[in-house]
Each structure stands twice: as structure tokens, then as C-alpha cells.
C-alpha atoms as a PDB file:
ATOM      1  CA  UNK A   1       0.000   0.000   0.000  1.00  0.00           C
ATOM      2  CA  UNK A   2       1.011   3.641  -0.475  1.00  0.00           C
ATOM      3  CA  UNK A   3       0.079   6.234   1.444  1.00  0.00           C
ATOM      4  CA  UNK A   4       0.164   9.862   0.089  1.00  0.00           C
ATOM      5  CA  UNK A   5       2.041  12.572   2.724  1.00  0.00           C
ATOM      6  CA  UNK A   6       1.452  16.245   2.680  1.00  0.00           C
ATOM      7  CA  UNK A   7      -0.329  19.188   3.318  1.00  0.00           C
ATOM      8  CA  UNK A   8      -4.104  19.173   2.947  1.00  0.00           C
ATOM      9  CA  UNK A   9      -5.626  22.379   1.244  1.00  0.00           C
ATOM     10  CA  UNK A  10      -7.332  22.983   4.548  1.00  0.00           C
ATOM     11  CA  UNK A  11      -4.280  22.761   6.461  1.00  0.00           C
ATOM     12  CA  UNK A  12      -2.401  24.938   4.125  1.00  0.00           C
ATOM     13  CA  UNK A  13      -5.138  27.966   4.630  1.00  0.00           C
ATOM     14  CA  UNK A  14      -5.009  27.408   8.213  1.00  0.00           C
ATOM     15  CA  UNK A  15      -1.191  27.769   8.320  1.00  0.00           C
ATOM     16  CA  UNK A  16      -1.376  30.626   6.005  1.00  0.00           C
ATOM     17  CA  UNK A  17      -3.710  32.454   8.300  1.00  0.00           C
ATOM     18  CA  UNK A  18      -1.621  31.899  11.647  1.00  0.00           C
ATOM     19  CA  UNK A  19       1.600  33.055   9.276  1.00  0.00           C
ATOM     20  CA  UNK A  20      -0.344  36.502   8.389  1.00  0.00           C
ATOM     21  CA  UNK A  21      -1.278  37.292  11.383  1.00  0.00           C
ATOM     22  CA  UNK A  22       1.850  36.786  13.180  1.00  0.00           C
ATOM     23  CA  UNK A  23       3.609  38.586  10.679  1.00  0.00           C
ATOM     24  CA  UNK A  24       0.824  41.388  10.962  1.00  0.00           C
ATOM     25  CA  UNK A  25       1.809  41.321  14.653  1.00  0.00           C
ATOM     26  CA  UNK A  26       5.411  41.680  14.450  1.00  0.00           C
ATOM     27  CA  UNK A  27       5.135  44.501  11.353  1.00  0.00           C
ATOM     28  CA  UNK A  28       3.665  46.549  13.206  1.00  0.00           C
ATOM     29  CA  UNK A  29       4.933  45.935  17.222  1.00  0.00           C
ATOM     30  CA  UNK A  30       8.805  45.483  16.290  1.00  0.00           C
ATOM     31  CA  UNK A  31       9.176  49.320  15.282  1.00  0.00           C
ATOM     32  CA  UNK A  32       7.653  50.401  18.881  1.00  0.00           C
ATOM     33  CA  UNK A  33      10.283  48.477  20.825  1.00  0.00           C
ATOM     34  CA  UNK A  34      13.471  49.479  18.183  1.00  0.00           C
ATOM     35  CA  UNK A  35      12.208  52.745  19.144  1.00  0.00           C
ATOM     36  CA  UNK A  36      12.038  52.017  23.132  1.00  0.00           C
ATOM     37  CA  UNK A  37      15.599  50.066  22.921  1.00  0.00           C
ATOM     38  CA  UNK A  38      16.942  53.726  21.176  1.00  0.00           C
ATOM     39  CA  UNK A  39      15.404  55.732  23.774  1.00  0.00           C
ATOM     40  CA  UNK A  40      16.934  53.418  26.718  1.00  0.00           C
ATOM     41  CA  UNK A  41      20.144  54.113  24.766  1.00  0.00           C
ATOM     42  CA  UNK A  42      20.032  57.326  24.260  1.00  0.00           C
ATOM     43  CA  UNK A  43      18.927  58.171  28.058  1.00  0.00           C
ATOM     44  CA  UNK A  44      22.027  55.924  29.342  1.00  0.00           C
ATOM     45  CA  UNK A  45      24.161  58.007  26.988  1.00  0.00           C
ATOM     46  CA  UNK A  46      23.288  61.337  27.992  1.00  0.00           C
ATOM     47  CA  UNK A  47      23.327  60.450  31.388  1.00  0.00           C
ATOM     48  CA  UNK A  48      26.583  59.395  31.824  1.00  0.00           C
ATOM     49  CA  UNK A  49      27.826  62.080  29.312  1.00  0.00           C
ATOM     50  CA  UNK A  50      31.045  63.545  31.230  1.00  0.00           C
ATOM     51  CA  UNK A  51      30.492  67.049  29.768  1.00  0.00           C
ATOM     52  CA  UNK A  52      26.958  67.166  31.707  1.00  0.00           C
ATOM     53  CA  UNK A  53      28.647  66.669  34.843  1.00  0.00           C
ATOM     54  CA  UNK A  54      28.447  70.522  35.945  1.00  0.00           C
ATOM     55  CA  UNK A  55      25.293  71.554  33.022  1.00  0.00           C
ATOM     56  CA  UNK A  56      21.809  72.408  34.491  1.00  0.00           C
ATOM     57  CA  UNK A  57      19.068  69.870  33.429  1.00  0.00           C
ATOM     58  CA  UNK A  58      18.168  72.678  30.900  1.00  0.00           C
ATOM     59  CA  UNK A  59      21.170  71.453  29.039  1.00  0.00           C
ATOM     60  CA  UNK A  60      20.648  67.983  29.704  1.00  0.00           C
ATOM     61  CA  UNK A  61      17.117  68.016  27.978  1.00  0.00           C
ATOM     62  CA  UNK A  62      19.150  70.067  25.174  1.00  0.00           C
ATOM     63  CA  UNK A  63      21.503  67.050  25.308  1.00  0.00           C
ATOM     64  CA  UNK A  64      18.944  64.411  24.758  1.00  0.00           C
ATOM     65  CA  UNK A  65      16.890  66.248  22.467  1.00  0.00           C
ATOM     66  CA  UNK A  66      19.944  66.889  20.383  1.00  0.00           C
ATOM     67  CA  UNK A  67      20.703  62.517  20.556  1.00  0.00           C
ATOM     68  CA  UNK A  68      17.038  61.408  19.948  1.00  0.00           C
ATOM     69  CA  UNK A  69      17.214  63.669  16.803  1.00  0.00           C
ATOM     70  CA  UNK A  70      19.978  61.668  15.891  1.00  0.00           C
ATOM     71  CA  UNK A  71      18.379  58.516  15.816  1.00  0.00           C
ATOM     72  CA  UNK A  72      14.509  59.733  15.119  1.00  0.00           C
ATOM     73  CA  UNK A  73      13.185  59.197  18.164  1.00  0.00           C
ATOM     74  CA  UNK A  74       9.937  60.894  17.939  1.00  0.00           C
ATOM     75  CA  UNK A  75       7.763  59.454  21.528  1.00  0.00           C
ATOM     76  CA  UNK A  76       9.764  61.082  24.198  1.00  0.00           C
ATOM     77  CA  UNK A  77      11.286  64.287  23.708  1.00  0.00           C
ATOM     78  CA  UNK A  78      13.434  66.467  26.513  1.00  0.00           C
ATOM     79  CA  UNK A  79      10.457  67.550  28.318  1.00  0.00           C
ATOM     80  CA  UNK A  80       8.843  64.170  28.992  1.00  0.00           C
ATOM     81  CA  UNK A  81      12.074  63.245  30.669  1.00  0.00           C
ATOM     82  CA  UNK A  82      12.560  63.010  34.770  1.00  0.00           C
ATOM     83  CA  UNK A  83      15.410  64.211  35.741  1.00  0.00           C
ATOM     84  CA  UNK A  84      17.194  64.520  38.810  1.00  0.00           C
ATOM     85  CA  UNK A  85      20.725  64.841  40.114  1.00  0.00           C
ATOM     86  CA  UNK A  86      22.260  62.484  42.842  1.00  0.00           C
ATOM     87  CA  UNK A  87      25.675  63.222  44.131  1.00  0.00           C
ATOM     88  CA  UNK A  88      26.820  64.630  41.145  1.00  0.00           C
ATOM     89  CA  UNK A  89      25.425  61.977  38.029  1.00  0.00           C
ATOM     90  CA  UNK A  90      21.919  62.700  36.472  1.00  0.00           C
ATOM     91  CA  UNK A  91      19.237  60.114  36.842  1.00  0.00           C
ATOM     92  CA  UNK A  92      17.139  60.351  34.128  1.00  0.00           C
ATOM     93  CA  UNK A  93      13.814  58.548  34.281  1.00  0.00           C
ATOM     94  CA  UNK A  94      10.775  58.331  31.200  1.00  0.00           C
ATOM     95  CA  UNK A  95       7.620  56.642  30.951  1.00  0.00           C
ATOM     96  CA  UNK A  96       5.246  56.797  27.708  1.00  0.00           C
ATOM     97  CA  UNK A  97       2.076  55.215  26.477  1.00  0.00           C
ATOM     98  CA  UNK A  98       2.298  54.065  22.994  1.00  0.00           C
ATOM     99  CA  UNK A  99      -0.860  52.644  21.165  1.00  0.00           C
ATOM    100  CA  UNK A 100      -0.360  50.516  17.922  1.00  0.00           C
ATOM    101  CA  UNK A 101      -3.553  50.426  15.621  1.00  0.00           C
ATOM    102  CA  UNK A 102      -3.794  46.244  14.270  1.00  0.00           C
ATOM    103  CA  UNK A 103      -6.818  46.366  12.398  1.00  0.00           C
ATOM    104  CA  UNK A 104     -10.650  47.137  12.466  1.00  0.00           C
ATOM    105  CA  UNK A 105     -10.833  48.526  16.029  1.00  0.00           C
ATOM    106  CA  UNK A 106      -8.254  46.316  17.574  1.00  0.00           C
ATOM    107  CA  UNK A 107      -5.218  48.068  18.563  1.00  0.00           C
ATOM    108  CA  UNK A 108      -2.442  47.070  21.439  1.00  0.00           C
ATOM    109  CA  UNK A 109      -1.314  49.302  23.922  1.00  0.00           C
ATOM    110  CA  UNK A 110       1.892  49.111  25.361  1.00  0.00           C
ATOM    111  CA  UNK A 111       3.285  51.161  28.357  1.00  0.00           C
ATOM    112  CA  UNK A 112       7.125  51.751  28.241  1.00  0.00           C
ATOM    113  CA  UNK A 113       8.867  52.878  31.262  1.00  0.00           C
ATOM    114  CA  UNK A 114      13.156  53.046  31.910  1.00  0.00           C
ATOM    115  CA  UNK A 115      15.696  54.410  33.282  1.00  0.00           C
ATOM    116  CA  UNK A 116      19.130  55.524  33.161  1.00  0.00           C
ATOM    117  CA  UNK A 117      20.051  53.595  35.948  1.00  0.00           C
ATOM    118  CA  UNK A 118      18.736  50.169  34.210  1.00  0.00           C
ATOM    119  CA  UNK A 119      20.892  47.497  33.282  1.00  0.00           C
END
């Protein structure tokens, strides 16, 4: 006897389905958290800048705004940023709300948060 092995046509929709909509998914979600992992770098970078040691946190906003222009960040600018200073070294602290449209009326809504003080 042989037996025939494969993919029914049924199967093959299914699959295709699952495939779109996880590449739907990541399309659309992957850009948010590029643009979350520049902001963490960015923060980290102008926080431990050694020519902000003695600046006001005028300058540091300046700083940042001047880095995320750089690298087209557009979510958190200078003035969304929490800054403090500690012993001499800026902390610098953001939080956003970002809210990614799928389709129809579904959308996802992700809350981003960091530091400069983050590993």
C-alpha cells in the first residue's frame, strides 16, 4: 500500500492564516520596541555624558533632544524626561504610552517605562 504525505488544502489555509497574522503582529509591534531600545540608549548616553557633569538639566534636555534627533526618536522628547541629580550623576527617568492600531478597532497598547540607571 502507499500512502500519500502532505499538506491538505485545509491545512495549508489554516497555516497561512496563523503566518499573516503573526507577521501582521510583528510589522507593526517590532518598530515600537526598536524605538524604546533607542530611547533606553540614548537616556544611558546622555546620562553618563562627562560634559553634563556641571550643566543644568536645561542642558541635559538640550543634550537628549539633540541625541534622539539623531536617531529619530519621535515618543519622548526632553520635556517628557525626569530628571534629577544624585551626588553629582543625572538620573534620568521616562515613561510613555504608545498605542499601535492592528486592524478594524483592535489596537495594542503598550506602556514603556526606563531608566538611566537600568541594566
Amino acid at each position: 500500500m502507499k500512502f500519500q504525505r502532505g499538506v491538505s488544502l485545509n491545512g495549508l489555509l489554516i497555516g497561512s492564516v496563523i503566518f499573516g497574522l503573526v507577521a501582521l503582529l510583528a510589522m507593526k509591534v517590532l518598530p515600537e520596541w526598536m524605538e524604546y531600545g533607542k530611547i533606553v540608549k540614548v537616556v544611558k548616553a546622555t546620562a553618563n555624558d562627562g560634559n553634563l557633569k556641571e550643566a543644568s538639566i536645561a542642558d541635559v534636555r538640550a543634550a537628549y533632544d539633540k541625541r534622539a534627533d539623531i536617531d529619530l526618536i519621535k515618543s519622548v522628547t526632553g520635556q517628557n524626561l525626569d530628571i534629577t541629580k544624585e551626588n553629582g550623576d543625572f538620573s534620568i527617568a521616562f515613561a510613555y504610552t504608545k498605542k499601535v492600531p492592528l486592524f478594524y478597532n483592535v489596537s495594542l497598547v503598550f506602556d514603556f517605562e526606563g531608566n538611566s540607571a537600568a541594566k
